[in-house]
Protein backbone atom coordinates (compact mmCIF):
# COMPACT_ATOMS: atom_id res chain seq x y z
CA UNK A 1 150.77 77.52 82.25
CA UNK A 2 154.90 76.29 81.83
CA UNK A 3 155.54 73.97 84.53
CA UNK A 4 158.72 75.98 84.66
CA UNK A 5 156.99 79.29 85.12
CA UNK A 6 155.39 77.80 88.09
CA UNK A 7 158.77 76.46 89.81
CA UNK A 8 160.10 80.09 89.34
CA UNK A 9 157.12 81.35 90.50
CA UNK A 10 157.49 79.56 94.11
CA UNK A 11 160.99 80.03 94.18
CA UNK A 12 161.10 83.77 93.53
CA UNK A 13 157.60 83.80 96.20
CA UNK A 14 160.23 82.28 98.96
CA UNK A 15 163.23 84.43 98.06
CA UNK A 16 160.68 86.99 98.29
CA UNK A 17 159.12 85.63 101.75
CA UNK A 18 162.93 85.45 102.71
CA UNK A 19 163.37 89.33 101.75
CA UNK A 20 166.15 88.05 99.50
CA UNK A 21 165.24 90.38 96.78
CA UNK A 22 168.35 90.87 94.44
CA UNK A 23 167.70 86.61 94.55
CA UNK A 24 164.06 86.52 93.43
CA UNK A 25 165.28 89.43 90.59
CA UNK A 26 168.31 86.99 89.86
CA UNK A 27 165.09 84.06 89.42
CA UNK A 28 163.60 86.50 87.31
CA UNK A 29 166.52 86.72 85.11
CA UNK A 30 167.88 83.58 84.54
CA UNK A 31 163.83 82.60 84.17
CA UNK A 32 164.28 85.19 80.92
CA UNK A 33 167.60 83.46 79.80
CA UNK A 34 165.98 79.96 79.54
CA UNK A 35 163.60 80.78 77.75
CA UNK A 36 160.98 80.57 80.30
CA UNK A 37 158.11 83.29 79.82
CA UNK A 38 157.03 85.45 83.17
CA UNK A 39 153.51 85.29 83.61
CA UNK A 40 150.94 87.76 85.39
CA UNK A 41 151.68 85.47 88.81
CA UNK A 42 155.58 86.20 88.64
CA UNK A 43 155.07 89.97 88.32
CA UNK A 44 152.67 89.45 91.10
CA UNK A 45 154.74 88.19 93.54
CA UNK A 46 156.90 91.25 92.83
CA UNK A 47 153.89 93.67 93.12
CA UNK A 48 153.17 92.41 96.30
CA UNK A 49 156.46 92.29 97.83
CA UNK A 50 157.21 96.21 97.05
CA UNK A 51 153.62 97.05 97.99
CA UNK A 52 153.78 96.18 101.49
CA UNK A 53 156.40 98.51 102.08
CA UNK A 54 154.33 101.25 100.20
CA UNK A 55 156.90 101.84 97.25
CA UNK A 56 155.04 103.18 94.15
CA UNK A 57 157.69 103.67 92.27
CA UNK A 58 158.88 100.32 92.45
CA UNK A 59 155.47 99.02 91.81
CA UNK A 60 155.19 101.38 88.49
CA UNK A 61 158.47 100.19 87.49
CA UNK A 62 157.83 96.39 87.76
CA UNK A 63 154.19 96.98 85.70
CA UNK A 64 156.76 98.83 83.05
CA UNK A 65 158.41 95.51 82.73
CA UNK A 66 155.49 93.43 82.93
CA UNK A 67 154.29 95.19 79.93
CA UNK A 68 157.65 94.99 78.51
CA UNK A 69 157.37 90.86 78.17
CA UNK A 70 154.18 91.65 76.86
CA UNK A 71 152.36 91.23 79.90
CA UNK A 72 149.51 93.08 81.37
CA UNK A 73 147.74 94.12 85.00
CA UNK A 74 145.39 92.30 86.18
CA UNK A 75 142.66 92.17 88.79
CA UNK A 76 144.84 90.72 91.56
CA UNK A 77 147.75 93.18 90.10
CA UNK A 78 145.19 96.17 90.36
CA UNK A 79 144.38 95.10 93.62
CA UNK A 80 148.19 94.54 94.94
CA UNK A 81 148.96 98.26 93.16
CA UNK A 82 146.62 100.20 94.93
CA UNK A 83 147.92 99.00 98.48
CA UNK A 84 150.91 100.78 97.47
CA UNK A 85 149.27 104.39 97.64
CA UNK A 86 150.08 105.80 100.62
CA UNK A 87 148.34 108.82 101.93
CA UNK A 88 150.18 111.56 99.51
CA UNK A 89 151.18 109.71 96.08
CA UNK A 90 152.71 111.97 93.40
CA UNK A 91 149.91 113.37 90.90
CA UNK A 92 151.32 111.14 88.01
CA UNK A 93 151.83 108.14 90.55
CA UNK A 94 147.99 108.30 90.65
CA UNK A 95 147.34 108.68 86.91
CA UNK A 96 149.53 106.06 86.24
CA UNK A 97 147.30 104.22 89.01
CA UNK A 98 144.00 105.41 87.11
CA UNK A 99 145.73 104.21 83.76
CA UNK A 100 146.01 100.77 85.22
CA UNK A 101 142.49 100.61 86.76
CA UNK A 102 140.70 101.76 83.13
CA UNK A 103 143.10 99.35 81.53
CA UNK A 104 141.65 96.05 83.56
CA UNK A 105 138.22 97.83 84.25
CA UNK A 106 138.27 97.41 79.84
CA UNK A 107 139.21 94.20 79.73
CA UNK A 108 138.13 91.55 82.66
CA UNK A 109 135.94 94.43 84.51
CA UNK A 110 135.90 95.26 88.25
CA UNK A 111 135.04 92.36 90.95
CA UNK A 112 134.35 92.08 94.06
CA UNK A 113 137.53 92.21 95.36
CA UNK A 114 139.12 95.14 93.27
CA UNK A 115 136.34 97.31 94.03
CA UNK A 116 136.79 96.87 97.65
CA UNK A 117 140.72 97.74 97.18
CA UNK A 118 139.71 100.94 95.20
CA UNK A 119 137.52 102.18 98.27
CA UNK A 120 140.08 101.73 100.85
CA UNK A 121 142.35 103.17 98.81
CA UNK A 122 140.33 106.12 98.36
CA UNK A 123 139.61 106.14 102.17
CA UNK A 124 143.90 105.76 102.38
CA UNK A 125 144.59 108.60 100.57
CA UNK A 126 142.10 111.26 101.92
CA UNK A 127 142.23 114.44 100.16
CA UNK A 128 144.58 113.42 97.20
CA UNK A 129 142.19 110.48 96.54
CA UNK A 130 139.54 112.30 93.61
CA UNK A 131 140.83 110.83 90.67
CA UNK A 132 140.86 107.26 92.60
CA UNK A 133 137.62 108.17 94.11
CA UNK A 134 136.26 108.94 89.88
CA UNK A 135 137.06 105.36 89.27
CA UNK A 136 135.24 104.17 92.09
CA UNK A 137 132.02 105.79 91.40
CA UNK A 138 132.50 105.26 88.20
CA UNK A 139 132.40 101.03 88.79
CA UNK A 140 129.64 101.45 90.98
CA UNK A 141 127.47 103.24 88.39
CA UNK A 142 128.55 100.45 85.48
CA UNK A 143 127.33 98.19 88.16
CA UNK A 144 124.31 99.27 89.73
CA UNK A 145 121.99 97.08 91.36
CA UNK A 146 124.85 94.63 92.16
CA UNK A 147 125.19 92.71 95.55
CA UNK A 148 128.25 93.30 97.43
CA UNK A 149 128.71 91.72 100.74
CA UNK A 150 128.66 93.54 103.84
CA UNK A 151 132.10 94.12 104.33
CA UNK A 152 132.62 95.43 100.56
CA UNK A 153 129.22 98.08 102.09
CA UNK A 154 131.17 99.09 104.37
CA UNK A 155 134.18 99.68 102.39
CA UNK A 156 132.23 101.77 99.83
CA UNK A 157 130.62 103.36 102.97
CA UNK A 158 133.53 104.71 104.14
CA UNK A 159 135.11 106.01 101.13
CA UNK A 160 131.80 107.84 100.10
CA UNK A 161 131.93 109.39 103.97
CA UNK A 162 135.68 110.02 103.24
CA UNK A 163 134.72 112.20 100.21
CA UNK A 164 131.82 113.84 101.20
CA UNK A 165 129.39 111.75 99.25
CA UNK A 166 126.67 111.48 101.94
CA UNK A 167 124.04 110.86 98.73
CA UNK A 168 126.98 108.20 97.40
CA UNK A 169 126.80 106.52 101.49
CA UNK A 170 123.01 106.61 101.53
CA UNK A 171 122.58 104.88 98.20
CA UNK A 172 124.77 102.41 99.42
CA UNK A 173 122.74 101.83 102.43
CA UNK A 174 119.61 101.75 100.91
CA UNK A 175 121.08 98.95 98.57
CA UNK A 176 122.33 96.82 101.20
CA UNK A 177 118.56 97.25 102.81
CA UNK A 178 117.00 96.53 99.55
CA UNK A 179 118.56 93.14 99.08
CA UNK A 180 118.42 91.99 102.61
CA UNK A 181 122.14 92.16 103.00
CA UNK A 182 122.47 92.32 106.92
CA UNK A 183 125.02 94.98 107.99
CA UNK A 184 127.75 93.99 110.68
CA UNK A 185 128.65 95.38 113.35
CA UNK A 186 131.68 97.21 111.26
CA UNK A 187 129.18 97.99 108.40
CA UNK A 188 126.79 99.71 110.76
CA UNK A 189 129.80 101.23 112.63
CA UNK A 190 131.19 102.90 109.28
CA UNK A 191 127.63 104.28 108.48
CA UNK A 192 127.50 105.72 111.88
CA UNK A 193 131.06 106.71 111.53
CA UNK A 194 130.50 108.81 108.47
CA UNK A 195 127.08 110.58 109.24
């Protein structure tokens, strides 16, 4: 990576920190004018900022100019967009979402991490999350017999009890049993939760 890219990359991270926006988008710029390419980090940063605060269409709009430098999404991206659904997203605000999800799901695949942020976010958005929820059982079937940790168990838990997918919250169960994965207190508390 540009040892530039990386100096704009903490700088626009503080102006960010800061809530100094129009400066980080400034950083951005000038980055562009010298030549200096934005990587996946710099959009990040941007992703993050705007999903705290729950703005999806600020989020969608920054991926539309990440792809624009010829950049795309990636896990950590995924991960930062879906914090930005709030509880009742606009129906192409989610297939844009979905769009997203397939595109890294295609090309690095789902960790850990990602899938975790896909349950929540299906537990999140409630009712309006099936098309979220799709991806989520779809990753989970392209993945069976994986080991999540306990805290990803209870995740999944929870959005499978959130759906009405007591066969989905089961399976999960009977996984974590299967491969001695000792459920915490929260895990255990989620199962309970959803029954």
């Amino acid at each position: 990576e540009n040892p530039l890219a990386i100096e704009y990359n903490k700088l626009i991270k503080q102006h960010l920190q800061r809530r100094s926006v129009d400066s980080a988008r400034w950083l951005l710029t000038e980055m562009q004018y010298r030549g200096v390419r934005p990587t996946a980090v710099t959009y990040n940063e941007f992703l993050n900022y705007f999903s705290k605060s729950k703005d999806i269409s600020e989020v969608l709009r920054i991926v539309e100019g990440m792809r624009q430098q010829g950049l795309n999404p990636n896990r950590v991206s995924a991960s930062t967009i879906l914090k930005a659904l709030g509880e009742r997203p606009q129906r192409d605000q989610v297939d844009a979402v979905v769009n997203i999800l397939n595109w890294v799901s295609s090309s690095e695949g789902v960790d850990e991490i990602l899938l975790s942020s896909i349950a929540e976010a299906t537990v999140r958005m409630g009712s309006h999350a099936s098309k979220i929820y799709a991806v989520l059982r779809r990753e989970l079937d392209n993945n069976d017999g994986e080991v999540w940790s306990a805290q990803t168990c209870g995740s999944l838990i929870r959005a499978h009890g959130h759906t009405k997918d007591t066969e989905g919250m089961w399976k999960q169960w009977n996984n974590m049993m299967a491969h001695g994965i000792r459920p915490t207190v929260v895990t255990t508390g989620c199962m309970v939760e959803q029954l």
